[in-house]
N, C-alpha and C. Protein backbone atom coordinates (compact mmCIF):
# COMPACT_ATOMS: atom_id res chain seq x y z
N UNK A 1 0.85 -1.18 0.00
CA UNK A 1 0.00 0.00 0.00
C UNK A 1 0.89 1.24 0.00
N UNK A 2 0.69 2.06 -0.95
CA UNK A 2 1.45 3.42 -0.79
C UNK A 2 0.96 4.18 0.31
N UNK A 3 1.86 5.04 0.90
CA UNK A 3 1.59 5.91 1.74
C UNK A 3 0.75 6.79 1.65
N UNK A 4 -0.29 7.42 2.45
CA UNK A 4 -1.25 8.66 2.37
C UNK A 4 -1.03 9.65 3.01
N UNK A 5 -0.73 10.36 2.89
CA UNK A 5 -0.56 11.39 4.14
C UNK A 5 -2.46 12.17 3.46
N UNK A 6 -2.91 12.39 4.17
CA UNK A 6 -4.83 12.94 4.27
C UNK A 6 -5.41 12.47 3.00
N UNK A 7 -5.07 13.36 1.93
CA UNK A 7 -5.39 13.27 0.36
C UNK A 7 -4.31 13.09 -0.64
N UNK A 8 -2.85 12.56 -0.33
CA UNK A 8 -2.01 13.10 -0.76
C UNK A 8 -1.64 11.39 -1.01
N UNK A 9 -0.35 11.06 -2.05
CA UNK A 9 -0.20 9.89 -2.27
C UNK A 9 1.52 10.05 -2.18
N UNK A 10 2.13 10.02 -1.05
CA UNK A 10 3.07 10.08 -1.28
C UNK A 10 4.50 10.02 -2.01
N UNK A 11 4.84 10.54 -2.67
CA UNK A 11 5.43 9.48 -3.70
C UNK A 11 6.98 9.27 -3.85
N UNK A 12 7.34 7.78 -4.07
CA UNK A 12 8.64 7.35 -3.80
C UNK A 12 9.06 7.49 -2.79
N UNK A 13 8.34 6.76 -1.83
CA UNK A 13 8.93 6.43 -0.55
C UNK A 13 10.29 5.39 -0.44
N UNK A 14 11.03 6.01 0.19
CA UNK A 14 12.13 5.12 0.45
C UNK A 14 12.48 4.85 2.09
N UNK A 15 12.02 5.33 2.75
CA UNK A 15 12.31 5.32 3.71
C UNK A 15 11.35 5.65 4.96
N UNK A 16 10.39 4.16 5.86
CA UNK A 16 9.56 4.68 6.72
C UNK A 16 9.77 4.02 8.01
N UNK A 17 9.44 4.76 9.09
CA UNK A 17 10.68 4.31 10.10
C UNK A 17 9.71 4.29 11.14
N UNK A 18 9.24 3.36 12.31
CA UNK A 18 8.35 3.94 13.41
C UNK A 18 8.79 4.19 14.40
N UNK A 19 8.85 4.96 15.60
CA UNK A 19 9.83 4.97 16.45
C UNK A 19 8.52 4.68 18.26
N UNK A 20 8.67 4.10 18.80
CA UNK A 20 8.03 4.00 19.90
C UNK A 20 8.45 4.11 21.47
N UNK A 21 8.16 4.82 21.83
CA UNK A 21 9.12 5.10 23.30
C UNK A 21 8.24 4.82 24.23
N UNK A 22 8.55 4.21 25.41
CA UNK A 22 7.93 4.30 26.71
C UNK A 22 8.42 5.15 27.38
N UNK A 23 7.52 6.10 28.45
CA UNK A 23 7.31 7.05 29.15
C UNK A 23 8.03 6.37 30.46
N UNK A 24 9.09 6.70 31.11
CA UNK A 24 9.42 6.89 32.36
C UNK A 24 9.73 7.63 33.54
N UNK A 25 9.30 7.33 34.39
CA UNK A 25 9.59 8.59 34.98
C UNK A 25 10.70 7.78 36.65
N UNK A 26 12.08 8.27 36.31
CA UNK A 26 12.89 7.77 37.15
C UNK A 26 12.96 8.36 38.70
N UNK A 27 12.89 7.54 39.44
CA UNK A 27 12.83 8.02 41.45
C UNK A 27 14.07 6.91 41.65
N UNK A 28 14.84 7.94 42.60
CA UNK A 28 15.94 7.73 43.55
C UNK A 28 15.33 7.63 45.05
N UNK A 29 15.77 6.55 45.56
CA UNK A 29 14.90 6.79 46.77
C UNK A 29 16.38 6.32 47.68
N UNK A 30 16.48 6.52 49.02
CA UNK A 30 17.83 7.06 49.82
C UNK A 30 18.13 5.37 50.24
N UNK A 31 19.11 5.69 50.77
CA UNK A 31 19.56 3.93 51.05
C UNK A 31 19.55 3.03 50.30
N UNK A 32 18.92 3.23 48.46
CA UNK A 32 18.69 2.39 47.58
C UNK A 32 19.36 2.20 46.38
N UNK A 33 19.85 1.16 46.06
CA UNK A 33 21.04 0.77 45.11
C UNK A 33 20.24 1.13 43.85
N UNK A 34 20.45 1.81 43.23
CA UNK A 34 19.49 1.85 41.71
C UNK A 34 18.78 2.65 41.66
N UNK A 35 17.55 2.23 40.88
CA UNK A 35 16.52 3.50 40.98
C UNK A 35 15.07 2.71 40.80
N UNK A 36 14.22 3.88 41.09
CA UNK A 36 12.88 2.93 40.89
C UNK A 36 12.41 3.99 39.38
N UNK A 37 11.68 2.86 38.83
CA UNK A 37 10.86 3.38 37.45
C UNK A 37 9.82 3.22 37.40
N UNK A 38 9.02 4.20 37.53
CA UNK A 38 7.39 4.64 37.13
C UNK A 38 7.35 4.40 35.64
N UNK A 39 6.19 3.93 35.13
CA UNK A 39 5.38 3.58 33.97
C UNK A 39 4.41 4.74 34.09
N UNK A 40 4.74 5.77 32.66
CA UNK A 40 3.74 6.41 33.07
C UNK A 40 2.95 6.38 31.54
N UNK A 41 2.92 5.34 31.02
CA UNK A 41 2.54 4.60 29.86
C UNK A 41 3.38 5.45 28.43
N UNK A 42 3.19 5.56 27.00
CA UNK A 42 4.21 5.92 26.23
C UNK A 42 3.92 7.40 25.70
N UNK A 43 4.89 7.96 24.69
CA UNK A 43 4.87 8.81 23.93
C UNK A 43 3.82 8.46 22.72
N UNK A 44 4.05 9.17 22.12
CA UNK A 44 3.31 9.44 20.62
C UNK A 44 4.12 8.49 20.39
N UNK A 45 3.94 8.17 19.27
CA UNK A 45 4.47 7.22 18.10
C UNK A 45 5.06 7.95 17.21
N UNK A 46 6.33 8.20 17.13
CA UNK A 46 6.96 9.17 15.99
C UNK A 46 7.31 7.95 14.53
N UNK A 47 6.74 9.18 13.48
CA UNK A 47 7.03 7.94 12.45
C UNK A 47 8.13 9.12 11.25
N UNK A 48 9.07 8.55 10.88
CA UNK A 48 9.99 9.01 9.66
C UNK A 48 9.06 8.12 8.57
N UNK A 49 9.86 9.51 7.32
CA UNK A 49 8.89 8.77 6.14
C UNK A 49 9.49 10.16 5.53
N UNK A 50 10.51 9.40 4.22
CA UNK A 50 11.71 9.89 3.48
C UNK A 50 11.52 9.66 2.17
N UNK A 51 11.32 10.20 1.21
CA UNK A 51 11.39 9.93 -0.52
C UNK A 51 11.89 11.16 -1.33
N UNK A 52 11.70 10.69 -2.50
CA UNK A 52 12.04 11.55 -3.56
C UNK A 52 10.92 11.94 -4.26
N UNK A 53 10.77 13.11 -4.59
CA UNK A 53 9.14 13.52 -5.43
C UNK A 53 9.87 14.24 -7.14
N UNK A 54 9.79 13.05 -8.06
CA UNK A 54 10.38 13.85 -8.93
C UNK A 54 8.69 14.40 -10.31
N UNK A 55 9.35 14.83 -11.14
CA UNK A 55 8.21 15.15 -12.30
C UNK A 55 7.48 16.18 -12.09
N UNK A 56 6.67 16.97 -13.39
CA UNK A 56 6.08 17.84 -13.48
C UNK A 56 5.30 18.47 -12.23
N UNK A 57 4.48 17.15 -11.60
CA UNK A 57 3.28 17.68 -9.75
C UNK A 57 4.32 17.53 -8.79
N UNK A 58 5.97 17.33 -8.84
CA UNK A 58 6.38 17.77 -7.67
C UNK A 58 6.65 18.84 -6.63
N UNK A 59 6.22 19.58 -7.44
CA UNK A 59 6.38 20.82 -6.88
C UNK A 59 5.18 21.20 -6.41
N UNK A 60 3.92 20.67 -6.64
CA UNK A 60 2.72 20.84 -6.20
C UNK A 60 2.50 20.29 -5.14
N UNK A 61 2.82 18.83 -5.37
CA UNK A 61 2.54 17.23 -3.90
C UNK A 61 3.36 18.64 -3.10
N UNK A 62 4.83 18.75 -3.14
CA UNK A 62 5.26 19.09 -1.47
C UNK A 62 4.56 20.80 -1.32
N UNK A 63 4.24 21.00 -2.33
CA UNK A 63 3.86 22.66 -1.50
C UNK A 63 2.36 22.72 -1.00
N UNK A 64 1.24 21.39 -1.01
CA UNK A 64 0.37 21.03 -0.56
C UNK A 64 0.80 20.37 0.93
N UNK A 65 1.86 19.46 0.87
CA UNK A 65 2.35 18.93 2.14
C UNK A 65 2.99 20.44 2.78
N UNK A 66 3.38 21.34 2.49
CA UNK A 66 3.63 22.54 3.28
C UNK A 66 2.83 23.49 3.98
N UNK A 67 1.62 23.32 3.04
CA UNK A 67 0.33 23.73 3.62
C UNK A 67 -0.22 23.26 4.81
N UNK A 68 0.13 21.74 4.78
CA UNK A 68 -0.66 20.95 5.70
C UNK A 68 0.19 20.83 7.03
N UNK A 69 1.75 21.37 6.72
CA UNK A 69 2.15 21.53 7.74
C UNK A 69 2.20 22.90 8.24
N UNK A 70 2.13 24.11 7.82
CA UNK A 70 1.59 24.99 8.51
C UNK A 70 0.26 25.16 9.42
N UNK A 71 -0.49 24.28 8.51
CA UNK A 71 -1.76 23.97 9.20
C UNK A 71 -1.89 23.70 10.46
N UNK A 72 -0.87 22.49 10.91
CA UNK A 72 -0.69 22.06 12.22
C UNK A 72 -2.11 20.97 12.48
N UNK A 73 -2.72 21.17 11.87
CA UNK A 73 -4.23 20.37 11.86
C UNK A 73 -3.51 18.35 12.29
N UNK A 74 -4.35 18.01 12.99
CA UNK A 74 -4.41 16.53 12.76
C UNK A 74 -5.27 15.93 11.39
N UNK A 75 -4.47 15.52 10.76
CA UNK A 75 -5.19 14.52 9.41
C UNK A 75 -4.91 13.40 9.25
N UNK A 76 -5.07 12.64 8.43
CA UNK A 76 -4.72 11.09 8.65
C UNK A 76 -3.86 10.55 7.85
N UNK A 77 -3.54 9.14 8.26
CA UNK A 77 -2.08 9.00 7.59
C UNK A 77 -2.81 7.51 7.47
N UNK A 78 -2.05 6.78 6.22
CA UNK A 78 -2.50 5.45 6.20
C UNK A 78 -1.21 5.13 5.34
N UNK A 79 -0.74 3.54 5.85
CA UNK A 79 0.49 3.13 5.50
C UNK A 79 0.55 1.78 6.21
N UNK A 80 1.17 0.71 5.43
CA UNK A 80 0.99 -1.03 5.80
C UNK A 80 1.60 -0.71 7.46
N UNK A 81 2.82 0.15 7.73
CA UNK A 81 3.78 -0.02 8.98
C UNK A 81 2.66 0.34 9.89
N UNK A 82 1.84 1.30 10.02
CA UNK A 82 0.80 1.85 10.69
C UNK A 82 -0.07 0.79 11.20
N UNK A 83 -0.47 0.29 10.18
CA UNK A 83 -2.11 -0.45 10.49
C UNK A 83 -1.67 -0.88 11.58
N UNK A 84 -0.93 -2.22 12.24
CA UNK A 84 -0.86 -2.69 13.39
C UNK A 84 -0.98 -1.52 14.48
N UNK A 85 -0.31 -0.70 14.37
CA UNK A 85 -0.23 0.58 15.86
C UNK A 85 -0.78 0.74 15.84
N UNK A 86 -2.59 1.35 14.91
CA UNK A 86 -3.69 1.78 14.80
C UNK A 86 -3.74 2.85 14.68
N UNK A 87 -2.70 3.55 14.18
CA UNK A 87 -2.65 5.28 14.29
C UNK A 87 -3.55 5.73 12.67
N UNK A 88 -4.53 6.55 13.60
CA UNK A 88 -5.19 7.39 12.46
C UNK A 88 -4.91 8.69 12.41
N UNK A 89 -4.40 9.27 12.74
CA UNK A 89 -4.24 10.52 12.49
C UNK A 89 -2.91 10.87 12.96
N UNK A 90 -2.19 12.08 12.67
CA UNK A 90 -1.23 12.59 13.11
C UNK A 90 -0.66 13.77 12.92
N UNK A 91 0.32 14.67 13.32
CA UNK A 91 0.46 16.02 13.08
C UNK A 91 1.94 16.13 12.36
N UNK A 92 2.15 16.74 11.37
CA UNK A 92 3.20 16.94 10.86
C UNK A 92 4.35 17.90 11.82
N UNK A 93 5.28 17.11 12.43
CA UNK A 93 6.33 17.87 13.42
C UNK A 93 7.06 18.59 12.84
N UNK A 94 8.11 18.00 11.15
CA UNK A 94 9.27 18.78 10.94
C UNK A 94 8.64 18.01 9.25
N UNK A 95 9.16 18.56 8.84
CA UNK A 95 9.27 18.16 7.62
C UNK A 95 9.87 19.31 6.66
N UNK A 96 11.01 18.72 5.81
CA UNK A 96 12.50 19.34 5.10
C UNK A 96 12.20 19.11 3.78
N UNK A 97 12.41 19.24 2.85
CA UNK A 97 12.67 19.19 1.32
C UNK A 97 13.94 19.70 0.44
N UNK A 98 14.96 19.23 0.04
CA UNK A 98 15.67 19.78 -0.63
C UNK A 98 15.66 19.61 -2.45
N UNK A 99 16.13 20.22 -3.03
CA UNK A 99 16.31 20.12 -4.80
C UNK A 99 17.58 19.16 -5.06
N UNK A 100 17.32 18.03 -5.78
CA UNK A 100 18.29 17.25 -6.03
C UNK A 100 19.11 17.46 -7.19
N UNK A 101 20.65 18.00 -6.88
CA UNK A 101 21.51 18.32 -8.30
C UNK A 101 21.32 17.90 -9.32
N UNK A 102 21.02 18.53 -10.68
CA UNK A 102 21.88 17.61 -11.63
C UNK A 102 20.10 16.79 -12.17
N UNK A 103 19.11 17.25 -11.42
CA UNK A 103 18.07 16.29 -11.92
C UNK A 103 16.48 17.23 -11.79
N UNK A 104 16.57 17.73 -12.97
CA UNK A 104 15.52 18.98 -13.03
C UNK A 104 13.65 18.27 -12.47
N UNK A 105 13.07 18.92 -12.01
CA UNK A 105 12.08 18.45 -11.00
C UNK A 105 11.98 17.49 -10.12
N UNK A 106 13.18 17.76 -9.18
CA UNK A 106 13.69 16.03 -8.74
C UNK A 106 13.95 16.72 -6.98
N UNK A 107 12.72 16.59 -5.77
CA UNK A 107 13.19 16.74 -4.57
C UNK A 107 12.99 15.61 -3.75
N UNK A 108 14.05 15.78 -3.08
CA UNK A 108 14.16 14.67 -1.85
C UNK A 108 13.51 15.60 -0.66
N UNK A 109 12.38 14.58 0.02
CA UNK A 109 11.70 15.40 1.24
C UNK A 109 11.89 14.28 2.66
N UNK A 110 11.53 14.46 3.93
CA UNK A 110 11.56 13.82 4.73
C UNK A 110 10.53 14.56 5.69
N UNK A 111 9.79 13.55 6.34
CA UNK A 111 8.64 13.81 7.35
C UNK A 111 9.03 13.35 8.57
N UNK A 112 8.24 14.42 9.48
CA UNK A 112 8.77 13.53 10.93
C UNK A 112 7.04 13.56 11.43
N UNK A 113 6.37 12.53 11.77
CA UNK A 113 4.98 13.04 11.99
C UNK A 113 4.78 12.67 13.30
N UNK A 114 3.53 12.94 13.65
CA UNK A 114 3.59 12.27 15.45
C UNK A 114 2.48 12.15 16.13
N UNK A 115 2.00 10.49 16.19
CA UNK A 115 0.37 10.30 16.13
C UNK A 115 -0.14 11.64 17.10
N UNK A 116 -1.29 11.58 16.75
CA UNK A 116 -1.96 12.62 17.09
C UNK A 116 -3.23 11.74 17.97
N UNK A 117 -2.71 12.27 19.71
CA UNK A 117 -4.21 11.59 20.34
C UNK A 117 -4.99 12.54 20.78
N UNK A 118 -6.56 12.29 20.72
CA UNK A 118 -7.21 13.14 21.03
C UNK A 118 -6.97 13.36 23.09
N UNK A 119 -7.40 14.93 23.48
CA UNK A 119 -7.32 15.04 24.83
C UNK A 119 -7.70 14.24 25.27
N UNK A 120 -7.50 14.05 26.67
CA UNK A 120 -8.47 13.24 27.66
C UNK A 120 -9.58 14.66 28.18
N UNK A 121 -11.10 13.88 28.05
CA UNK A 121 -12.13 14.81 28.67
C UNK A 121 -11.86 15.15 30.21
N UNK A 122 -11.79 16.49 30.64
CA UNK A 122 -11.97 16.85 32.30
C UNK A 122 -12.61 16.46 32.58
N UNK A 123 -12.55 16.00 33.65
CA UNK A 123 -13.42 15.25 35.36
C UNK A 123 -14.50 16.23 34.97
N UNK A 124 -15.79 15.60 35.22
CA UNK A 124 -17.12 16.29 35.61
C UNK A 124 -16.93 16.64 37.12
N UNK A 125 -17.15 17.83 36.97
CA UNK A 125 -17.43 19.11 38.45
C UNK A 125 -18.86 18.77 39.09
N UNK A 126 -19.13 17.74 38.74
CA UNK A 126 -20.34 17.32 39.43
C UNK A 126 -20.33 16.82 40.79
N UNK A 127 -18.92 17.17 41.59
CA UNK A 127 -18.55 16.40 42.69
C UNK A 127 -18.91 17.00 43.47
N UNK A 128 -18.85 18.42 43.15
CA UNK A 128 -18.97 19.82 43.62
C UNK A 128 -20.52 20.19 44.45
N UNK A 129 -20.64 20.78 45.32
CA UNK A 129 -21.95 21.23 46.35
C UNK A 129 -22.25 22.14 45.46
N UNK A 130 -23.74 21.87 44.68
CA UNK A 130 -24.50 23.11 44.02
C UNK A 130 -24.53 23.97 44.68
N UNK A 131 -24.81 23.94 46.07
CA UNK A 131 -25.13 25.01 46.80
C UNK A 131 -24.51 26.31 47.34
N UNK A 132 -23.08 25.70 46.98
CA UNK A 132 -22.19 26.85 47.11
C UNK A 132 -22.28 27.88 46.50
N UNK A 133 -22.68 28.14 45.23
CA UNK A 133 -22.70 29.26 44.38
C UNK A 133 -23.95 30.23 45.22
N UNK A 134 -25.06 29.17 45.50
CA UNK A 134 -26.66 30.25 46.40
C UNK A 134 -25.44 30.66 47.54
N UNK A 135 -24.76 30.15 48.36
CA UNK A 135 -24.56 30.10 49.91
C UNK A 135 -23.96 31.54 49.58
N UNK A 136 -22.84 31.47 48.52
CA UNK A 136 -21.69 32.94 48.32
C UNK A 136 -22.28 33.97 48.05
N UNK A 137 -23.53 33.60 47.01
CA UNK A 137 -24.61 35.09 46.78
C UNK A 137 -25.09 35.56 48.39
N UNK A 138 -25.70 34.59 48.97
CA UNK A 138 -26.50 35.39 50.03
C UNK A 138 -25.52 35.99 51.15
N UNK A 139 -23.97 35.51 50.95
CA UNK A 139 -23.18 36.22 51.76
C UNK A 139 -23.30 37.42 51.27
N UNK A 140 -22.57 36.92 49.91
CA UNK A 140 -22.39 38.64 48.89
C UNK A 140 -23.81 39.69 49.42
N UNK A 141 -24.79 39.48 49.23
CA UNK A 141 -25.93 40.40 49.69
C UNK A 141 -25.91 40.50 51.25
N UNK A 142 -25.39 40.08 51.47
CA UNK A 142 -25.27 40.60 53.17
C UNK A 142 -24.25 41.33 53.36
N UNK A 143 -23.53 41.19 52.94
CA UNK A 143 -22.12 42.47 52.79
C UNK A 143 -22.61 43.71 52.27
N UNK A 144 -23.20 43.78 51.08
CA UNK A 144 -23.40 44.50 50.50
C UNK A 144 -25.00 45.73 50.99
N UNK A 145 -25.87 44.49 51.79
CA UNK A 145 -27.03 45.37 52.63
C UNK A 145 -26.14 46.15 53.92
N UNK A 146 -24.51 45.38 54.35
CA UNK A 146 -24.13 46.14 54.93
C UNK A 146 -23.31 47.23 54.94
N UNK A 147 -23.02 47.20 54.04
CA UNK A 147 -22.33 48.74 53.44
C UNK A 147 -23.33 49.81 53.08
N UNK A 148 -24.47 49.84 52.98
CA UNK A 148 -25.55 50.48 52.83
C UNK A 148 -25.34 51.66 54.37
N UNK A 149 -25.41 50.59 55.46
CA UNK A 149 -25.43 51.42 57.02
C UNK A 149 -23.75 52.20 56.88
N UNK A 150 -22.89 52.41 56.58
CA UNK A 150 -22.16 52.95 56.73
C UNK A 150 -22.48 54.38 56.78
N UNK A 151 -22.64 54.76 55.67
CA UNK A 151 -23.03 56.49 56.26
C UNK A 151 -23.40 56.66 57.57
N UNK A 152 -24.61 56.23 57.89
CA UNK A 152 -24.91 56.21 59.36
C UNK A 152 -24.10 56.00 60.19
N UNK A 153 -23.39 54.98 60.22
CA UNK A 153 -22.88 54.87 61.16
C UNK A 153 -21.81 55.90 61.30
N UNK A 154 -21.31 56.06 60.50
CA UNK A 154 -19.86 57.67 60.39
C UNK A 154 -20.42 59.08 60.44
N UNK A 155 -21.86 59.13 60.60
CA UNK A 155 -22.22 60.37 61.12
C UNK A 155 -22.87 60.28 62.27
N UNK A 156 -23.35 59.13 62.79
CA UNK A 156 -23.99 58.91 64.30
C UNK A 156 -22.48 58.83 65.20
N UNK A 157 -21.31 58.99 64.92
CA UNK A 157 -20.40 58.87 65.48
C UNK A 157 -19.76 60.78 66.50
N UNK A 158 -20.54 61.33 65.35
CA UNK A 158 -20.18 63.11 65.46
C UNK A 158 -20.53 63.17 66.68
N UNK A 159 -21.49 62.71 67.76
CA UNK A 159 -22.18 62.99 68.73
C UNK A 159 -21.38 62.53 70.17
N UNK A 160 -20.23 61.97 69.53
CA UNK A 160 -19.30 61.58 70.67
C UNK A 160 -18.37 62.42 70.12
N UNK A 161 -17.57 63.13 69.82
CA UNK A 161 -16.64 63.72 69.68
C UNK A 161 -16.65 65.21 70.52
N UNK A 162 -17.45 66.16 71.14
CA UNK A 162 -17.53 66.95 71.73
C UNK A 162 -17.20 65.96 73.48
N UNK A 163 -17.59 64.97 73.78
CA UNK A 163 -17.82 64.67 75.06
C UNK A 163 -16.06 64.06 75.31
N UNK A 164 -15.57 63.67 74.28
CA UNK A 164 -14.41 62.74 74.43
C UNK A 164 -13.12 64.15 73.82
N UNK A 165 -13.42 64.91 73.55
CA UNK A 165 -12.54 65.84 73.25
C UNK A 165 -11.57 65.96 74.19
N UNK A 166 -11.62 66.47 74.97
CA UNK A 166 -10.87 67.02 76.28
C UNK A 166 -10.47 65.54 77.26
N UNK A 167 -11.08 64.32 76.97
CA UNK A 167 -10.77 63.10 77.23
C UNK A 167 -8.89 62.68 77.95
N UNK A 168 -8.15 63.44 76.73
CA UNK A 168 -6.96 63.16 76.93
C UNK A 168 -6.05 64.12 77.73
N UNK A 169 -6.47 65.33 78.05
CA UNK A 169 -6.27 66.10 78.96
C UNK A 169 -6.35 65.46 80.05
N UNK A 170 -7.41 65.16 80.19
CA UNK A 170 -8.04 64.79 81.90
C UNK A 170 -7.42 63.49 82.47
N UNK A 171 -7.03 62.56 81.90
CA UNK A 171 -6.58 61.88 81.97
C UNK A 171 -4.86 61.82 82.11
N UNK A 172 -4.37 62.89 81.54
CA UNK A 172 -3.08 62.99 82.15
C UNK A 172 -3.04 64.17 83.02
N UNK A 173 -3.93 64.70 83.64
CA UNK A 173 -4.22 65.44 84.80
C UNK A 173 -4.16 64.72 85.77
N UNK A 174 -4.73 63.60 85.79
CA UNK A 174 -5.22 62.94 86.59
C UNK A 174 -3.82 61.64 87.07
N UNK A 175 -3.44 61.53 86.30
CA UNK A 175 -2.22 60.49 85.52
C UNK A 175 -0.85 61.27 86.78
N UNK A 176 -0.70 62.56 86.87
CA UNK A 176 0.29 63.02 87.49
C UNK A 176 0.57 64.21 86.70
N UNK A 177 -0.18 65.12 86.31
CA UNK A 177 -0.27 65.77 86.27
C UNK A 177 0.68 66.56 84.89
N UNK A 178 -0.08 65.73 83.97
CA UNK A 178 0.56 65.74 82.52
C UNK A 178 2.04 65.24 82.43
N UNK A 179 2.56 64.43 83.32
CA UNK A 179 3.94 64.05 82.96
C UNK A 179 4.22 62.84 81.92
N UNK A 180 4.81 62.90 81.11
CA UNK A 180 4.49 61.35 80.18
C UNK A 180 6.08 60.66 80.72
């Protein structure tokens, strides 16, 4: 089966490569000869995929594959090495093209692609007390009916200030006779 990259028929493949890594994540723990290794299951699946595009539509095939890598879009890839991994889709990472000397419409290109998995969906917030959102309003309105009394209260205050005036006098009169 020739290669597909979305709509595209790759052409003159010479070279397709799959690369598969497992995810580790290494812990040192004290008193312990070695190390311990977490599984934190794998990477993407990086796949190489190298040819030559010669003739009149070469210049078209890769400046469509340039498109699709600006795009950044996930599209699909189909190829015999694939089917087993099950990869349907993937994102174009790097992909190079050069002009081959000496051989008029003749480029050598190379892909680096890299399955493409969809997110994992966020946890439903359904864990969450509906009621919190009512509980914070009826605070919020109670704060807010109490800022209402403020004026009052900063002018019912005027009515002590004549009696407490002289307050600090009397008190160091009394104290010894203003000595601090």
């Amino acid at each position: 089966m020739r290669p597909m990259l979305d709509e595209i028929a790759l052409p003159q493949v010479q070279t397709l490569r799959l690369r598969d890594a497992r995810a580790l994540a290494e812990h040192r723990a004290p008193q312990m000869q070695g190390s311990y290794f977490q599984n934190m299951g794998r990477h993407a699946t990086a796949i190489l995929v190298a040819g030559v595009a010669s003739g009149p539509d070469a210049q078209q095939v890769l400046g469509t594959v340039t498109e699709l890598f600006e795009a950044g879009d996930p599209i699909p890839f189909v190829a015999d090495i694939v089917a087993d991994a099950e990869i349907d889709q993937v994102i174009i990472d790097d992909f190079r093209t050069r002009e081959v000397s000496g051989k008029p419409d003749r480029y050598a290109y190379a892909l680096v692609l890299r399955e493409f998995q969809e997110p994992a969906e966020p946890e439903a917030i359904g864990l969450l007390d509906d009621d919190i959102l009512d509980e914070a309003e009826g605070l919020l309105d109670g704060i807010i009916d109490g800022l209402d009394l403020m004026p009052d209260f900063a002018t019912g205050l005027e009515r002590f200030v004549a009696p407490l005036s002289g307050l600090l006098e009397r008190l160091q009169q009394l104290n010894g006779g203003g000595r601090t």
